[in-house]
PDB file of N, CA and C in Angstrom:
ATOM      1  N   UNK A   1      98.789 124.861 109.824  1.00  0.00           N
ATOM      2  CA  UNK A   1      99.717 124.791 108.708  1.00  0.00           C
ATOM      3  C   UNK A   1      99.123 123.862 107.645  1.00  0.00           C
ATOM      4  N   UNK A   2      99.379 124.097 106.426  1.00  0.00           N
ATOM      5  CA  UNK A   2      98.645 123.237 105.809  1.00  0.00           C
ATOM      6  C   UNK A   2      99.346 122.378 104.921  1.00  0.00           C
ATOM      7  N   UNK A   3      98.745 120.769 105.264  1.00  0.00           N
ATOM      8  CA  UNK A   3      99.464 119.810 104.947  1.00  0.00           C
ATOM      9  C   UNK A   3      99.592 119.448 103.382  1.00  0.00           C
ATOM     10  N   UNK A   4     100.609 119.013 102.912  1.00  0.00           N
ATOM     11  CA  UNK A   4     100.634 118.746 101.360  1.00  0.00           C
ATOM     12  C   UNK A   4     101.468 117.504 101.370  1.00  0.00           C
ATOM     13  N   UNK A   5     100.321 116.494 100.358  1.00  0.00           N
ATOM     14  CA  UNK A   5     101.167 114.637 100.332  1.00  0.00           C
ATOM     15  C   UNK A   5     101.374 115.160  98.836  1.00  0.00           C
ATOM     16  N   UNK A   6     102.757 114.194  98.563  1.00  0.00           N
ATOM     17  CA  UNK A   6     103.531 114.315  97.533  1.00  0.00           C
ATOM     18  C   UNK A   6     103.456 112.514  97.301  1.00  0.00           C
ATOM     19  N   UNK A   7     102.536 112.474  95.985  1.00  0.00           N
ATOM     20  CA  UNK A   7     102.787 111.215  95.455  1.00  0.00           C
ATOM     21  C   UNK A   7     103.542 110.915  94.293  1.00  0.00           C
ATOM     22  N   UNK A   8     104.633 111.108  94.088  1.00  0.00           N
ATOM     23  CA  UNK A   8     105.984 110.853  92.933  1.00  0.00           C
ATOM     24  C   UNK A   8     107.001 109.929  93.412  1.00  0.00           C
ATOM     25  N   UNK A   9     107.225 109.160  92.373  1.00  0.00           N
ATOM     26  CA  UNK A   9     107.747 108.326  92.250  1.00  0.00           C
ATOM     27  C   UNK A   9     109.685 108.725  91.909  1.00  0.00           C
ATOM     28  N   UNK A  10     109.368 109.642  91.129  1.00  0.00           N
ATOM     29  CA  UNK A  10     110.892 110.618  91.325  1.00  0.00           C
ATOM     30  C   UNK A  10     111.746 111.197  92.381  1.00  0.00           C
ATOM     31  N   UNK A  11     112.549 111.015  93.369  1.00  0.00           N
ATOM     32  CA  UNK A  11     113.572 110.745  94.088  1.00  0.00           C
ATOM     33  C   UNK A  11     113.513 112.571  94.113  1.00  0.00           C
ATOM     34  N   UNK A  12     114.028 112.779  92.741  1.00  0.00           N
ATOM     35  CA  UNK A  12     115.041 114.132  92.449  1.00  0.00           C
ATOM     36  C   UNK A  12     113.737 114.940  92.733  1.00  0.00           C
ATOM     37  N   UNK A  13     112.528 114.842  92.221  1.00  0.00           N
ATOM     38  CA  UNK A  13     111.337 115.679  91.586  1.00  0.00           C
ATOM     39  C   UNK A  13     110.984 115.808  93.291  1.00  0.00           C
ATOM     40  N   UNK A  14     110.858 114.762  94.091  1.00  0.00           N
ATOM     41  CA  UNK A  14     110.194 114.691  95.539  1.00  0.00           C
ATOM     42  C   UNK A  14     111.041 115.891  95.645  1.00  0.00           C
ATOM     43  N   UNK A  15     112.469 116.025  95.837  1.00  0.00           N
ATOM     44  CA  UNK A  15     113.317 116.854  96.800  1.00  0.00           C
ATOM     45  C   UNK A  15     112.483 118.095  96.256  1.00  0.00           C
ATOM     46  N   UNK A  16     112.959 118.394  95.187  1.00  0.00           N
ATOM     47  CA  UNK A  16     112.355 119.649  94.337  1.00  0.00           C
ATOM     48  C   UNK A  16     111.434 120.185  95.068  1.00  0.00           C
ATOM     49  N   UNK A  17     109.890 119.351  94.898  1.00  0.00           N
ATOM     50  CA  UNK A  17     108.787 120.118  95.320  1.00  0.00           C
ATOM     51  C   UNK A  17     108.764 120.072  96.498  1.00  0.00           C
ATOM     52  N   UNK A  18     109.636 119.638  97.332  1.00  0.00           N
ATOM     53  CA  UNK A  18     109.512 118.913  99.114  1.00  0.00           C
ATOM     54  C   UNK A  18     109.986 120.703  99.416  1.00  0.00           C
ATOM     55  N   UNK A  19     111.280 121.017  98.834  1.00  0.00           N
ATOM     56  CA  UNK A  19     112.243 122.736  98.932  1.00  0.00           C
ATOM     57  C   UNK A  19     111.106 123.832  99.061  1.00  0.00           C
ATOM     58  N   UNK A  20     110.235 123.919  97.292  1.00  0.00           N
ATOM     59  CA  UNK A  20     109.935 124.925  97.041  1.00  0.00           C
ATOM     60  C   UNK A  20     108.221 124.863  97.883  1.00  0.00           C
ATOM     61  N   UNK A  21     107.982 124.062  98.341  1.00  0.00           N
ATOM     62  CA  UNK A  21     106.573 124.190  99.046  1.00  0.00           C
ATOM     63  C   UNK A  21     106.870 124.302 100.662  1.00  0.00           C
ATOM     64  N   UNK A  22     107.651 123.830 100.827  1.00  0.00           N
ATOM     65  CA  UNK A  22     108.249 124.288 102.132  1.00  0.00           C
ATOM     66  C   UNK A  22     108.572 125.965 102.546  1.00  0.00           C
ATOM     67  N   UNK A  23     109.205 125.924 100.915  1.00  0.00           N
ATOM     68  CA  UNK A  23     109.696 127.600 101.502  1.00  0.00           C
ATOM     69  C   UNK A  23     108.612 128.402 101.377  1.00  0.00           C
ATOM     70  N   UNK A  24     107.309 127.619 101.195  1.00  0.00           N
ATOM     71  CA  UNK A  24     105.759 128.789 100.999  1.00  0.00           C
ATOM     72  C   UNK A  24     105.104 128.459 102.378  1.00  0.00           C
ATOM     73  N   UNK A  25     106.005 127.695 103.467  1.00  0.00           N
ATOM     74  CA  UNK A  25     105.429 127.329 104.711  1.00  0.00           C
ATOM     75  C   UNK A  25     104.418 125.942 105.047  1.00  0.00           C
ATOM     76  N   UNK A  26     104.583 125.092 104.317  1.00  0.00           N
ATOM     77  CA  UNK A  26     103.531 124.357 104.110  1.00  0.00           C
ATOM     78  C   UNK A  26     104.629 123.025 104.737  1.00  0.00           C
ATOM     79  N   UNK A  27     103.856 122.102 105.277  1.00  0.00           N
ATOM     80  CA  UNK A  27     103.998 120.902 106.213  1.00  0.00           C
ATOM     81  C   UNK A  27     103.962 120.023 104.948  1.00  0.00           C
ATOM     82  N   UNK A  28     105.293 119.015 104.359  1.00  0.00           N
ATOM     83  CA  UNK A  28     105.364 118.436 103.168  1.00  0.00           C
ATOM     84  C   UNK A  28     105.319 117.127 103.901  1.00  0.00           C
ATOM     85  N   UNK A  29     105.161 115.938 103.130  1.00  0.00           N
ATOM     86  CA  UNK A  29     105.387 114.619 102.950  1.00  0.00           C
ATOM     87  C   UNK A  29     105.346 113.956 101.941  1.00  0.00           C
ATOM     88  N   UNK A  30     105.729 112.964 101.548  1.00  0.00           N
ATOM     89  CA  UNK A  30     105.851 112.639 100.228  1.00  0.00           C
ATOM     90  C   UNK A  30     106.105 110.456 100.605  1.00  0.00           C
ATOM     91  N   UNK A  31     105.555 110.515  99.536  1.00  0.00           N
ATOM     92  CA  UNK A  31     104.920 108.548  99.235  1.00  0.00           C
ATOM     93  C   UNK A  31     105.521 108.049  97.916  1.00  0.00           C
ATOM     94  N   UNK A  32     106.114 107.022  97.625  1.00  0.00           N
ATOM     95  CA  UNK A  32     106.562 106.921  96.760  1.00  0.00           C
ATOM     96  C   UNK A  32     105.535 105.787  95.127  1.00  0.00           C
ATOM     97  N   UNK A  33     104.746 105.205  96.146  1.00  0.00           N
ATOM     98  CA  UNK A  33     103.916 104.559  94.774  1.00  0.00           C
ATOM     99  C   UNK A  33     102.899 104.093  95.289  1.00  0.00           C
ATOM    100  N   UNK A  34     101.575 104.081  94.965  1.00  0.00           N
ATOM    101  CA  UNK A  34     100.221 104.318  94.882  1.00  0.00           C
ATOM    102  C   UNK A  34      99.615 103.855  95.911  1.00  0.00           C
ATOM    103  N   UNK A  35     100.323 102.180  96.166  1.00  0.00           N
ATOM    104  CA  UNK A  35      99.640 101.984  97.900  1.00  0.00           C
ATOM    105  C   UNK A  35     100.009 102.226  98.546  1.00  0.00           C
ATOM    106  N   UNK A  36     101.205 102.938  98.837  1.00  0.00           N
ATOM    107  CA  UNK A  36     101.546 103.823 100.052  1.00  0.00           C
ATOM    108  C   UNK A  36     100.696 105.121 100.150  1.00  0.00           C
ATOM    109  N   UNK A  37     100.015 105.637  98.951  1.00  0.00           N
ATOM    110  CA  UNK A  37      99.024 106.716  98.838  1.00  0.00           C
ATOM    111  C   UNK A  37      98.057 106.283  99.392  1.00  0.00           C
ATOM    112  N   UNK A  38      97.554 105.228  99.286  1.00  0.00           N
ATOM    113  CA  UNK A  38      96.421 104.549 100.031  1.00  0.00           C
ATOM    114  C   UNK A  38      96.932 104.786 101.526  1.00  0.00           C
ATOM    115  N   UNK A  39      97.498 104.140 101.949  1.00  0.00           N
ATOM    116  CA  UNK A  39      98.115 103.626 103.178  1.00  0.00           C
ATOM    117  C   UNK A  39      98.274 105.031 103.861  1.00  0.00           C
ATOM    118  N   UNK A  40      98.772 105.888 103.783  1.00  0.00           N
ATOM    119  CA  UNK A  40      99.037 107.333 104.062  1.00  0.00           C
ATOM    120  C   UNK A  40      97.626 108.360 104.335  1.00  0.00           C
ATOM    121  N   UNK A  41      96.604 107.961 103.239  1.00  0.00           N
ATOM    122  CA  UNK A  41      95.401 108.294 103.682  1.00  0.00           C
ATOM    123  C   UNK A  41      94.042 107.774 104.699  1.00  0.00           C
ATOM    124  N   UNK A  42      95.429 106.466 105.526  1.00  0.00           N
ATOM    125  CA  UNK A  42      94.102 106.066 106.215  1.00  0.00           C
ATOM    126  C   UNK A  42      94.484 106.558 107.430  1.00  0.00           C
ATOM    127  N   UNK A  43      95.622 107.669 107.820  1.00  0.00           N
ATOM    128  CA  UNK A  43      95.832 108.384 108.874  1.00  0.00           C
ATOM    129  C   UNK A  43      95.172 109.689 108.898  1.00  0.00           C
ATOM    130  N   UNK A  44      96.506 110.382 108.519  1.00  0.00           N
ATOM    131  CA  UNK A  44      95.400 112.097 108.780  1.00  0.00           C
ATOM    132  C   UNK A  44      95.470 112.352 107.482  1.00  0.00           C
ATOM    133  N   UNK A  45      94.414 113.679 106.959  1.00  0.00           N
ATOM    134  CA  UNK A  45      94.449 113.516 105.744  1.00  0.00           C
ATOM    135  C   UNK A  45      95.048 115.107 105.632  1.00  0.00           C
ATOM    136  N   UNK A  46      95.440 114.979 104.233  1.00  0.00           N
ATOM    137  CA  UNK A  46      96.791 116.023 103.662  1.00  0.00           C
ATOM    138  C   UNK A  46      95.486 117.440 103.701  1.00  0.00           C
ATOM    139  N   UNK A  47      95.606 118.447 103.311  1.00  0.00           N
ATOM    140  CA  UNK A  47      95.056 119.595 102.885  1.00  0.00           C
ATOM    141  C   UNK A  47      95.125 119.578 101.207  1.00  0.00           C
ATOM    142  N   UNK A  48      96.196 118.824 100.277  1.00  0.00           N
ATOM    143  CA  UNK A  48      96.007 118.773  99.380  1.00  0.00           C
ATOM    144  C   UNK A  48      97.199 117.846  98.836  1.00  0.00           C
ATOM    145  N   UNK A  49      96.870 116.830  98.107  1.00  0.00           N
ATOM    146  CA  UNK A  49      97.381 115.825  97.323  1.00  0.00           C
ATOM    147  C   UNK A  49      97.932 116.378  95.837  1.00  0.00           C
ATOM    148  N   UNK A  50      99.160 116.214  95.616  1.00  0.00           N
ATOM    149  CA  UNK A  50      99.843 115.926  94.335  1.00  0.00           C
ATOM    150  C   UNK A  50     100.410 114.654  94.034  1.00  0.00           C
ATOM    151  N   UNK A  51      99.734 114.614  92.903  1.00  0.00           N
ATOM    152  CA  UNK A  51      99.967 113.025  92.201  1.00  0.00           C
ATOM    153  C   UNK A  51     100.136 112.662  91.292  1.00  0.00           C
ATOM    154  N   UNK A  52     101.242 112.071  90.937  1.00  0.00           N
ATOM    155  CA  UNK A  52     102.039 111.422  89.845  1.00  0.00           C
ATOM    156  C   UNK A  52     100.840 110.490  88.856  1.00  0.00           C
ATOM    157  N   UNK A  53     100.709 110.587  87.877  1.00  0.00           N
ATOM    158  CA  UNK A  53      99.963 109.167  87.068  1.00  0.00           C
ATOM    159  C   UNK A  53     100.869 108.151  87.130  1.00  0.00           C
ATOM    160  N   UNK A  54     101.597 108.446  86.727  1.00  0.00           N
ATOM    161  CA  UNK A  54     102.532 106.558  86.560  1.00  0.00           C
ATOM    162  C   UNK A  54     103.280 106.577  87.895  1.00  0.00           C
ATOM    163  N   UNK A  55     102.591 105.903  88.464  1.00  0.00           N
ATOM    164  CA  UNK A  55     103.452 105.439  89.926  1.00  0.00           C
ATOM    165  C   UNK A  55     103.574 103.967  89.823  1.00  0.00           C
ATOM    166  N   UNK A  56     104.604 103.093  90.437  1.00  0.00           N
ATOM    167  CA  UNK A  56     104.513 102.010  90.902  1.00  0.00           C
ATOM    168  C   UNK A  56     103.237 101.064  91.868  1.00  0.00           C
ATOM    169  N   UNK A  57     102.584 100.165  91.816  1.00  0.00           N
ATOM    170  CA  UNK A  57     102.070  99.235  92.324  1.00  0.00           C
ATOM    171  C   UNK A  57     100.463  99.669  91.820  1.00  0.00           C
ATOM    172  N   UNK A  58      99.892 100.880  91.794  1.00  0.00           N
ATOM    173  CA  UNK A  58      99.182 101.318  91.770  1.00  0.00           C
ATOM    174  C   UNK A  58      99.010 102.871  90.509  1.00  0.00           C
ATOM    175  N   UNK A  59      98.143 102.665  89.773  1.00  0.00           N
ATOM    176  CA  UNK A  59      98.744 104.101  88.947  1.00  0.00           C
ATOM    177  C   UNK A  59      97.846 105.562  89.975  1.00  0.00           C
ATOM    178  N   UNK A  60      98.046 106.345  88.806  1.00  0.00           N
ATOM    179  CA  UNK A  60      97.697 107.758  90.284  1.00  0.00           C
ATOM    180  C   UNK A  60      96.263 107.677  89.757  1.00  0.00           C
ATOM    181  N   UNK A  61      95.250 107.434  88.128  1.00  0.00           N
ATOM    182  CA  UNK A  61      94.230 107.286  87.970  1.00  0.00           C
ATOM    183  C   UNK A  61      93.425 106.453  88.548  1.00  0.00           C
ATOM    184  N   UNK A  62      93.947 105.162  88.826  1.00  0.00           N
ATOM    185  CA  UNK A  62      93.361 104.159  89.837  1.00  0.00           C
ATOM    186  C   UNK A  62      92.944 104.924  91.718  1.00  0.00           C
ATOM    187  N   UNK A  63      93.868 105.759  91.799  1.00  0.00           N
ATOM    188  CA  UNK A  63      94.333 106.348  93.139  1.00  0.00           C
ATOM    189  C   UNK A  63      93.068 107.453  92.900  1.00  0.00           C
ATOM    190  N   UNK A  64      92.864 108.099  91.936  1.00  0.00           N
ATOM    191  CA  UNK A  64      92.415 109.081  92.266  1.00  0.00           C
ATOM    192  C   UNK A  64      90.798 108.984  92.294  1.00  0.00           C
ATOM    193  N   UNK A  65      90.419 107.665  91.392  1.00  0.00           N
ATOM    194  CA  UNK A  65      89.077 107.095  91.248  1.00  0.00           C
ATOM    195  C   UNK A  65      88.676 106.460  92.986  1.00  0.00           C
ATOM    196  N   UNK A  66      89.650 106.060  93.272  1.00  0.00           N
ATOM    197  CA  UNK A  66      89.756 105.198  95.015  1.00  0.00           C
ATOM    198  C   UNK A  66      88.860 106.877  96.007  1.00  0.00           C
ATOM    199  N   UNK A  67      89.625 107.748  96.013  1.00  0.00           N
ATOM    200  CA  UNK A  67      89.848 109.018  96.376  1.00  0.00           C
ATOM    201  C   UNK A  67      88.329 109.672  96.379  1.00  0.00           C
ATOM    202  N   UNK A  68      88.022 109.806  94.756  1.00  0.00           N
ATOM    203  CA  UNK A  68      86.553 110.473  94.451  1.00  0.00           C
ATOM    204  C   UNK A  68      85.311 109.682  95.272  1.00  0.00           C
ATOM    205  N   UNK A  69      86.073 108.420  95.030  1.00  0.00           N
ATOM    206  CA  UNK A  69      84.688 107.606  95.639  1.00  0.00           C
ATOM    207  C   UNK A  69      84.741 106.761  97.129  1.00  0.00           C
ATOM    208  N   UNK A  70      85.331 107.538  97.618  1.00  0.00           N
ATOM    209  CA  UNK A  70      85.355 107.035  99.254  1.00  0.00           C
ATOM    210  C   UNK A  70      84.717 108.508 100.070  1.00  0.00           C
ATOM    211  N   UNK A  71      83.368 108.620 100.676  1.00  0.00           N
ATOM    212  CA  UNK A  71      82.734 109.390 101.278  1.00  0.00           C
ATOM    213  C   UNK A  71      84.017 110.248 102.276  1.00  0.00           C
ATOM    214  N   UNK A  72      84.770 109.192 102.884  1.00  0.00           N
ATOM    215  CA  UNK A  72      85.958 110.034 103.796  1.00  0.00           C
ATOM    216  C   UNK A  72      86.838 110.902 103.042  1.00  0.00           C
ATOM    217  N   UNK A  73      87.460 110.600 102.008  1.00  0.00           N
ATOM    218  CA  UNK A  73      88.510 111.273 100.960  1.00  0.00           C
ATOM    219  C   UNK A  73      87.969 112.119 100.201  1.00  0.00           C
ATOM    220  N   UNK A  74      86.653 111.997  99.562  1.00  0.00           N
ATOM    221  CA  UNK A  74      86.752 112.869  98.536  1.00  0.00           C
ATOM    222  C   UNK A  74      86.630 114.119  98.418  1.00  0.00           C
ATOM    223  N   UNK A  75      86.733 115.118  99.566  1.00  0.00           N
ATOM    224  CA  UNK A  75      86.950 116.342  99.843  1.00  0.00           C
ATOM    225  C   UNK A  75      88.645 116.471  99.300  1.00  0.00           C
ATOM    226  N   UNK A  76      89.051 115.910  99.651  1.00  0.00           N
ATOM    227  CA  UNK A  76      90.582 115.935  99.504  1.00  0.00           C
ATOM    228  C   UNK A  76      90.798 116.695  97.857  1.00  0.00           C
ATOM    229  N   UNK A  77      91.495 118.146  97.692  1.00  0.00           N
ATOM    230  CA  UNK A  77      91.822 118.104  96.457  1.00  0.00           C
ATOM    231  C   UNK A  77      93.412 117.990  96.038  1.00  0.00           C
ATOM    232  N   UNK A  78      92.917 117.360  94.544  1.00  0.00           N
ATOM    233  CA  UNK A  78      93.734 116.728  94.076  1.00  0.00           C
ATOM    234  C   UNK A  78      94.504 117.180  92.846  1.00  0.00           C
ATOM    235  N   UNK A  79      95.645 117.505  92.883  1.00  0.00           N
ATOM    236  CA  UNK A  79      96.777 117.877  91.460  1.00  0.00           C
ATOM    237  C   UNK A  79      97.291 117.243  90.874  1.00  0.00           C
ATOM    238  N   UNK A  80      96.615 116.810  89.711  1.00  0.00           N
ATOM    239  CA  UNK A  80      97.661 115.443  89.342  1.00  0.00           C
ATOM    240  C   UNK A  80      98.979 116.582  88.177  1.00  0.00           C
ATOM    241  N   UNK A  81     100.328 115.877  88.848  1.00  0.00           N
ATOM    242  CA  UNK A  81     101.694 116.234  88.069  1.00  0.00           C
ATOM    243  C   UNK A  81     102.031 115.254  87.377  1.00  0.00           C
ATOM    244  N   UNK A  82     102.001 115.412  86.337  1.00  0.00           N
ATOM    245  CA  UNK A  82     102.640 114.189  85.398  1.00  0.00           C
ATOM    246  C   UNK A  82     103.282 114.119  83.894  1.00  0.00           C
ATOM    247  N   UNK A  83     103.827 113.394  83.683  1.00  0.00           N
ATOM    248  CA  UNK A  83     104.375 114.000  81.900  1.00  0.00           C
ATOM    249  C   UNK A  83     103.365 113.389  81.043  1.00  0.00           C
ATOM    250  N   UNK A  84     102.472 113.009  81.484  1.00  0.00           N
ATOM    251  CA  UNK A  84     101.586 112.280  80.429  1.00  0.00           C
ATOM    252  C   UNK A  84     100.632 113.618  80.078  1.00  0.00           C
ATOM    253  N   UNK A  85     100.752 114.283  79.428  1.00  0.00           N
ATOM    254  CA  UNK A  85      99.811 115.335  79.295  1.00  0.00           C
ATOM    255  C   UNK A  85      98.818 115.973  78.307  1.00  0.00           C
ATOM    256  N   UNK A  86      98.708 114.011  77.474  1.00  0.00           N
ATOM    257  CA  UNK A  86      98.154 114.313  76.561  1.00  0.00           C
ATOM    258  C   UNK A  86      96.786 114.528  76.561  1.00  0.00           C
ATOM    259  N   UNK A  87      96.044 115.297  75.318  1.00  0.00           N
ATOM    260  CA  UNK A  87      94.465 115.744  75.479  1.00  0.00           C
ATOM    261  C   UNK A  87      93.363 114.478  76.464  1.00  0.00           C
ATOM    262  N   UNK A  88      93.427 113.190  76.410  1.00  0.00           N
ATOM    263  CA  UNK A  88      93.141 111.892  76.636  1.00  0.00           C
ATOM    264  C   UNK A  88      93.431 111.615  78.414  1.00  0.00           C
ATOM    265  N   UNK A  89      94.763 111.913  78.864  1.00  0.00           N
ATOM    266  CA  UNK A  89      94.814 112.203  80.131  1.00  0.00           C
ATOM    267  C   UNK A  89      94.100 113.267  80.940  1.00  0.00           C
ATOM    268  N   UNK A  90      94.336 114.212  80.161  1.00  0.00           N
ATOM    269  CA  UNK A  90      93.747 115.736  80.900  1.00  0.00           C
ATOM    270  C   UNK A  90      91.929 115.033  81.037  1.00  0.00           C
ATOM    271  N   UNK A  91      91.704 114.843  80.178  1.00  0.00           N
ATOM    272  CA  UNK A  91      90.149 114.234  79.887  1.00  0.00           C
ATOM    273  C   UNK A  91      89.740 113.146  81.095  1.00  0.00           C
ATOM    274  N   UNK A  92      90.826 112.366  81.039  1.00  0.00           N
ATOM    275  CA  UNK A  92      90.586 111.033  82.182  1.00  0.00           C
ATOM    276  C   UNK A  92      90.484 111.756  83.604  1.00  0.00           C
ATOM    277  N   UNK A  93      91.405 112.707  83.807  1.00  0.00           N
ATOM    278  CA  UNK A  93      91.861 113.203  84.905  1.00  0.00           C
ATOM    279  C   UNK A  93      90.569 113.735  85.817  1.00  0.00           C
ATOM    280  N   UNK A  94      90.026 114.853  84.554  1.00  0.00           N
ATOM    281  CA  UNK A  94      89.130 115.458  84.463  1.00  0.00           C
ATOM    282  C   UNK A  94      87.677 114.525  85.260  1.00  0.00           C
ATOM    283  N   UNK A  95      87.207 113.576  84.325  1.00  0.00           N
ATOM    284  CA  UNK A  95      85.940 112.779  84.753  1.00  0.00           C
ATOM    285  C   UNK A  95      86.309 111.941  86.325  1.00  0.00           C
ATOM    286  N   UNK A  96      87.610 111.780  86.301  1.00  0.00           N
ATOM    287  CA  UNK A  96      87.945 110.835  87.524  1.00  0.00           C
ATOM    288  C   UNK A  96      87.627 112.264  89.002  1.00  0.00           C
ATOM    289  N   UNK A  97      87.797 113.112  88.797  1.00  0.00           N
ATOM    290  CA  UNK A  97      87.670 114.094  89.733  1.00  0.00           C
ATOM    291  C   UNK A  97      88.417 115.073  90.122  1.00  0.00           C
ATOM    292  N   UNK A  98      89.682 115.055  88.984  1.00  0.00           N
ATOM    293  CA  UNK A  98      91.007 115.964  89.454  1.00  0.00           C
ATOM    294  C   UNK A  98      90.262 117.444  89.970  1.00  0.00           C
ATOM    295  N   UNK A  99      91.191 117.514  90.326  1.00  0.00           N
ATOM    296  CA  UNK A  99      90.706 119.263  90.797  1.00  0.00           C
ATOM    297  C   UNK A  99      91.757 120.040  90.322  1.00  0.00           C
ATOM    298  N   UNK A 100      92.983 120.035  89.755  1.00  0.00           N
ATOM    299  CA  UNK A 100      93.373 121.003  89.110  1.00  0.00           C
ATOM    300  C   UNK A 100      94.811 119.494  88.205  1.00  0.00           C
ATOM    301  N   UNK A 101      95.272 120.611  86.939  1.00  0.00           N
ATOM    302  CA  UNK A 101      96.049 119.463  86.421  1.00  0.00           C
ATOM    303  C   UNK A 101      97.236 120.082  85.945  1.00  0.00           C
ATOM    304  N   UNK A 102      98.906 119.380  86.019  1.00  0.00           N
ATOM    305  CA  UNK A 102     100.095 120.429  85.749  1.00  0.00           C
ATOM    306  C   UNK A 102     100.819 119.171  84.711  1.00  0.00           C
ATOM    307  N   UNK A 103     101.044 119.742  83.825  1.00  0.00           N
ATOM    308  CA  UNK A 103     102.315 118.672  83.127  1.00  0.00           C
ATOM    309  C   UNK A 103     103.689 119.171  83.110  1.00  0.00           C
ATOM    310  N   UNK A 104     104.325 118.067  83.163  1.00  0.00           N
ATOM    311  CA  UNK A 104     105.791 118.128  83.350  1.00  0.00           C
ATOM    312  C   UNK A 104     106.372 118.361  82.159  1.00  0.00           C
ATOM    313  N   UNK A 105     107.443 119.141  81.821  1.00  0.00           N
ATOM    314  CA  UNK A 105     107.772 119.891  83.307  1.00  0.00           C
ATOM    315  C   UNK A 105     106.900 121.191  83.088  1.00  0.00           C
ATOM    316  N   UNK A 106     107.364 121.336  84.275  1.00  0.00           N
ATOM    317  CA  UNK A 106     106.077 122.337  85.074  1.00  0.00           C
ATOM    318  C   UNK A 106     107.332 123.605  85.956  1.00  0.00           C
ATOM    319  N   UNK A 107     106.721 124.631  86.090  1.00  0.00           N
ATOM    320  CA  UNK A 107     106.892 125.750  86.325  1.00  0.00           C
ATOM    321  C   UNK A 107     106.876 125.429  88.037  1.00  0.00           C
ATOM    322  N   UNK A 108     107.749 126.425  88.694  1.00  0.00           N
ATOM    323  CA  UNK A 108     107.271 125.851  90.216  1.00  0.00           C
ATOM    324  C   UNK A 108     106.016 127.007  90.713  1.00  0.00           C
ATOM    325  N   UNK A 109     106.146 128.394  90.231  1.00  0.00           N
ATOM    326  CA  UNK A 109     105.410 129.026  90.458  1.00  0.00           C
ATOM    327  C   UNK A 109     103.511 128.621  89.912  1.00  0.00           C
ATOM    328  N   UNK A 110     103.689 127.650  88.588  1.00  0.00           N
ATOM    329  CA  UNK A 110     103.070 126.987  88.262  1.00  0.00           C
ATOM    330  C   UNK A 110     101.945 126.034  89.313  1.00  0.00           C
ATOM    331  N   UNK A 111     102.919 125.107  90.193  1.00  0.00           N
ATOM    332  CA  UNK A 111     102.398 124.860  90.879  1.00  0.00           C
ATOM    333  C   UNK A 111     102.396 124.906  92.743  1.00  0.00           C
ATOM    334  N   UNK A 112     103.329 126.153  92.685  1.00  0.00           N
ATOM    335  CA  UNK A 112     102.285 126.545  93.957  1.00  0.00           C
ATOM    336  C   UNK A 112     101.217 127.337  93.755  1.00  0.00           C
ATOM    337  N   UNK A 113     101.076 127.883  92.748  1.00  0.00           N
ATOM    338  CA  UNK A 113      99.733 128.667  92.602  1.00  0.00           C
ATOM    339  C   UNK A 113      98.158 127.614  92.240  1.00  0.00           C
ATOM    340  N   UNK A 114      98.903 126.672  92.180  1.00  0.00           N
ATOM    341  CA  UNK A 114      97.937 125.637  91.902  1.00  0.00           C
ATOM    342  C   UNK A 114      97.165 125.250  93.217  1.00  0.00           C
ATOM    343  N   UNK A 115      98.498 125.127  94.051  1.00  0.00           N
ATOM    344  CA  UNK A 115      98.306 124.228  95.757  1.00  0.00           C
ATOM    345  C   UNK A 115      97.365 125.534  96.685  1.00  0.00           C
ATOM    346  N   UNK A 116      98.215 127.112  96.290  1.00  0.00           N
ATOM    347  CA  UNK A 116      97.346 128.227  97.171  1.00  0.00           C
ATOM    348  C   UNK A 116      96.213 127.799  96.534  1.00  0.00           C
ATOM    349  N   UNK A 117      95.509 127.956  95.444  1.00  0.00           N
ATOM    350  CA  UNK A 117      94.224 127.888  94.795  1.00  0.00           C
ATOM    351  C   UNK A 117      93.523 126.702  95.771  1.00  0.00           C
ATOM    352  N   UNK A 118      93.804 125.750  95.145  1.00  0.00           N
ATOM    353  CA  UNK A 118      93.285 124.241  95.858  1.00  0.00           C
ATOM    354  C   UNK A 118      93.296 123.995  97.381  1.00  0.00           C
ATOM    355  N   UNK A 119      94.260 124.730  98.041  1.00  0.00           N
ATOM    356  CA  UNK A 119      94.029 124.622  99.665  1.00  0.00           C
ATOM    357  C   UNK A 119      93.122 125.735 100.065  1.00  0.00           C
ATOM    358  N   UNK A 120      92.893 127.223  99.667  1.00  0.00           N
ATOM    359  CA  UNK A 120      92.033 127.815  99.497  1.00  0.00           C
ATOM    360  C   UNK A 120      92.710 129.449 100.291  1.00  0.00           C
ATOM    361  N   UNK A 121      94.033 129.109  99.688  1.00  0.00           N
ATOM    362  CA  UNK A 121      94.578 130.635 100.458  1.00  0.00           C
ATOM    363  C   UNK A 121      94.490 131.490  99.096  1.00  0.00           C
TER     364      UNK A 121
END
């Protein structure tokens, strides 16, 4: 089954994508701010990460630079969801290593077609 970590900081947004990725069969979990993203990846690792930019303690660009450059993680691909979606983010996202990118709000079909792509169904 393939695993999907949910890094948002949104309560309402977690439930949301926790429903509609579930109902595509997929094993959800969800973290609420950036070192718990850390902390979460030093167990098993997800099949594919969605991640908030503005999280608490930690932002998701800091997270995702951690991610690219740790030999263990950086297979891991990564969706960053976020409302920041300006040309400047997409760009940051981009060089830091994103592997695919959705701005809010976002379509849900939007992004499960993102997660099939990126997990590789």
């Amino acid at each position: 089954m393939t695993a999907i970590l949910i890094a948002e900081d949104e309560p309402n947004l977690v439930e949301s994508l926790s429903f509609i990725l579930r109902r595509e069969g997929w094993a959800v979990s969800a973290v609420f701010d950036g070192e718990a993203v850390l902390e979460e990846l030093r167990g098993d690792l997800p099949d594919v990460l969605v991640l908030d930019v503005m999280l608490p303690k930690r932002n998701g660009f800091d997270i995702l630079k951690t991610i690219k450059t740790d030999p263990r993680l950086t297979a891991i691909p990564v969706l960053m969801l976020t409302a920041k979606g300006q040309e400047r983010d997409r760009k940051t996202a981009e060089q830091l290593g994103a592997d695919a990118f959705v701005t809010k709000p976002f379509s849900n079909r939007e992004v499960v077609d993102s997660i099939k792509r990126l997990a590789g169904r």
